[in-house]
Protein backbone atom coordinates (compact mmCIF):
# COMPACT_ATOMS: atom_id res chain seq x y z
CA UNK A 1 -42.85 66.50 -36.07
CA UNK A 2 -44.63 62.85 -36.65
CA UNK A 3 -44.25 61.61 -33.22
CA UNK A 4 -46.15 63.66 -30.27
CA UNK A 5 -43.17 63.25 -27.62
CA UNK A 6 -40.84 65.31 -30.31
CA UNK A 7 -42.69 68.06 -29.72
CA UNK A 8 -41.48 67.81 -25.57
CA UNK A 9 -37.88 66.73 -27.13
CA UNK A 10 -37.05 69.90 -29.30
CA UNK A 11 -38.48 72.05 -26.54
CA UNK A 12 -36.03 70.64 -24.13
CA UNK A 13 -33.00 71.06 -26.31
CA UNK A 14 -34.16 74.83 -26.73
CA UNK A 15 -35.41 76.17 -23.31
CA UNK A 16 -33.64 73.71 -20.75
CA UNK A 17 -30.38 75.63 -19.63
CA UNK A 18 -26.83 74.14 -19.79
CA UNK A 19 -25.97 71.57 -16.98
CA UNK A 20 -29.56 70.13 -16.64
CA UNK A 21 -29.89 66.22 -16.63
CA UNK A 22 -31.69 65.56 -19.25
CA UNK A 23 -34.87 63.48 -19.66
CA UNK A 24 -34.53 59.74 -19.98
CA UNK A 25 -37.00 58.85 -23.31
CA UNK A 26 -39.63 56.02 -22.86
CA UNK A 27 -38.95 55.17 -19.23
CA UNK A 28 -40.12 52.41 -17.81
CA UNK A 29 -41.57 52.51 -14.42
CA UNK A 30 -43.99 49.90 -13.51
CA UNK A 31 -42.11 46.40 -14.65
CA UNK A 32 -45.02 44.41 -14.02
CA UNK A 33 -47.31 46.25 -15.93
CA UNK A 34 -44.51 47.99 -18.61
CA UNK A 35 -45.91 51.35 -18.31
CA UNK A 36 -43.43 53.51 -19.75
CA UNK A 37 -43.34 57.60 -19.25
CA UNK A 38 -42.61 59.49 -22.37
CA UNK A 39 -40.09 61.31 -20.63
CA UNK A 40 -38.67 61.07 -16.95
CA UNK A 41 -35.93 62.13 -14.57
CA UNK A 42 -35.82 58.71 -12.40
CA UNK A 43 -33.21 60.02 -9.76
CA UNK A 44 -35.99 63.10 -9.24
CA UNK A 45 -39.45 61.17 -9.59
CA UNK A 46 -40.50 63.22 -12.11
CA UNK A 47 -42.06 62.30 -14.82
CA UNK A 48 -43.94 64.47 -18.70
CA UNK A 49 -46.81 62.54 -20.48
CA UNK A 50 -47.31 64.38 -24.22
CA UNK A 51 -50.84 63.22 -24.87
CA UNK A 52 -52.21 63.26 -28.03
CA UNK A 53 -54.57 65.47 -30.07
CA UNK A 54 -57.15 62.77 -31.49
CA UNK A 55 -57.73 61.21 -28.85
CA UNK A 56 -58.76 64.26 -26.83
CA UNK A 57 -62.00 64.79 -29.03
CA UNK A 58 -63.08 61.34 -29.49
CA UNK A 59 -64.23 58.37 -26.87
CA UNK A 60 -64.40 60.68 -23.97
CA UNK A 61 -60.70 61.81 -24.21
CA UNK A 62 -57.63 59.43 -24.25
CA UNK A 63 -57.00 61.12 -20.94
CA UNK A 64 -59.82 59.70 -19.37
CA UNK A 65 -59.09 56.00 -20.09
CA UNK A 66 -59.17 53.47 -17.69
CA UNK A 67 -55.65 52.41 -18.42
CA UNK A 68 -54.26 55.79 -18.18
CA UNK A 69 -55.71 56.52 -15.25
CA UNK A 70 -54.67 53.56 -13.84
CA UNK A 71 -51.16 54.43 -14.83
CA UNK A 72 -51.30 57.71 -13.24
CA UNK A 73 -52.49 56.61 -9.82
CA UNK A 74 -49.86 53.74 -9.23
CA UNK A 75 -47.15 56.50 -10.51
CA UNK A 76 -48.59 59.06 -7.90
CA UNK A 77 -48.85 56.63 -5.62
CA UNK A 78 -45.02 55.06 -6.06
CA UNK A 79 -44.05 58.91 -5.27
CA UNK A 80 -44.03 60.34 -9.32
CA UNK A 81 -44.89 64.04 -9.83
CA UNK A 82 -46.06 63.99 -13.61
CA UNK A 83 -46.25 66.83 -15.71
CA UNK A 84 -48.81 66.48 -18.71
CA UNK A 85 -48.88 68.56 -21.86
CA UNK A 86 -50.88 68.41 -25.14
CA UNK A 87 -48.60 69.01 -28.47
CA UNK A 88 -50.70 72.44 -28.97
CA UNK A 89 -49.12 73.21 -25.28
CA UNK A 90 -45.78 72.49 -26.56
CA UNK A 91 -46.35 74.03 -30.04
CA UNK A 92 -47.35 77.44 -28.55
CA UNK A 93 -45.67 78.13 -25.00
CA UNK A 94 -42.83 75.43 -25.18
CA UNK A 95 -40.74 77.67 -22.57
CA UNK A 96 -43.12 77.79 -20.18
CA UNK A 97 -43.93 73.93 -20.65
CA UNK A 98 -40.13 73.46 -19.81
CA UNK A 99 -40.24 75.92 -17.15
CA UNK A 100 -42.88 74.02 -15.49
CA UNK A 101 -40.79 70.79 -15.68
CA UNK A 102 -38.09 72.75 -14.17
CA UNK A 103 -39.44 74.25 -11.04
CA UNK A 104 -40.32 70.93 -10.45
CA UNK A 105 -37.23 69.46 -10.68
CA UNK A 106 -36.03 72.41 -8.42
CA UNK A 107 -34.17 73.83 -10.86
CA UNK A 108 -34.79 77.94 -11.61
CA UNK A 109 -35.35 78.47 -15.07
C-alpha cells in the first residue's frame, strides 16, 4: 500500500461489520483553512488521521507541527473526536484500530 490512509481503508472493509456508515475519504472540515481529515463520519463528529512514518523520526515528529496542531485544536474545539493511528498501528492490530473507531462512533464491535 503506497498511500498511508490505505492502510485505515482496507482495515475498514475487513473489521467494520455490515450496516456501518462508512468513512467519508479526505473530508473537509475547516473551509477557510481547507483542512481535510483523512477519514471522517461528519453526521457523528468523528474524525481518523493516519500519520506517517518519516515524519515521526525526523524534525521533531510531523505530529508535533505547528500546522497540525493547529488543525487538531480548531477540530476539538468545533466538537471533533479524532482518532490517530500510525500505518505500523494499522499494519499490526488493524481490528483493534477499527474497534477503537467504533466504540466511538457508539457502535459495539
Amino acid at each position: 500500500m503506497n498511500d498511508k490512509a490505505d492502510h485505515f481503508a482496507a482495515a475498514w472493509r475487513i473489521w467494520a461489520p455490515a450496516g456501518v456508515l462508512p468513512p467519508e475519504r479526505e473530508f473537509r472540515f475547516h473551509y477557510a483553512r481547507k483542512w481535510r481529515f483523512d477519514f471522517a463520519w461528519p453526521s457523528r463528529s468523528v474524525a481518523v488521521e493516519v500519520e506517517g512514518n518519516a515524519w515521526h523520526v525526523r524534525g521533531g515528529g510531523r505530529h508535533m507541527r505547528d500546522e497540525d496542531l493547529e488543525k487538531y485544536n480548531a477540530a476539538a474545539m468545533a466538537g471533533w473526536r479524532i482518532l490517530r493511528f500510525s500505518p505500523g498501528m494499522l499494519r499490526r492490530q488493524p481490528d483493534v484500530c477499527v474497534g477503537y473507531v467504533l466504540v466511538t462512533l457508539g457502535v459495539t464491535p
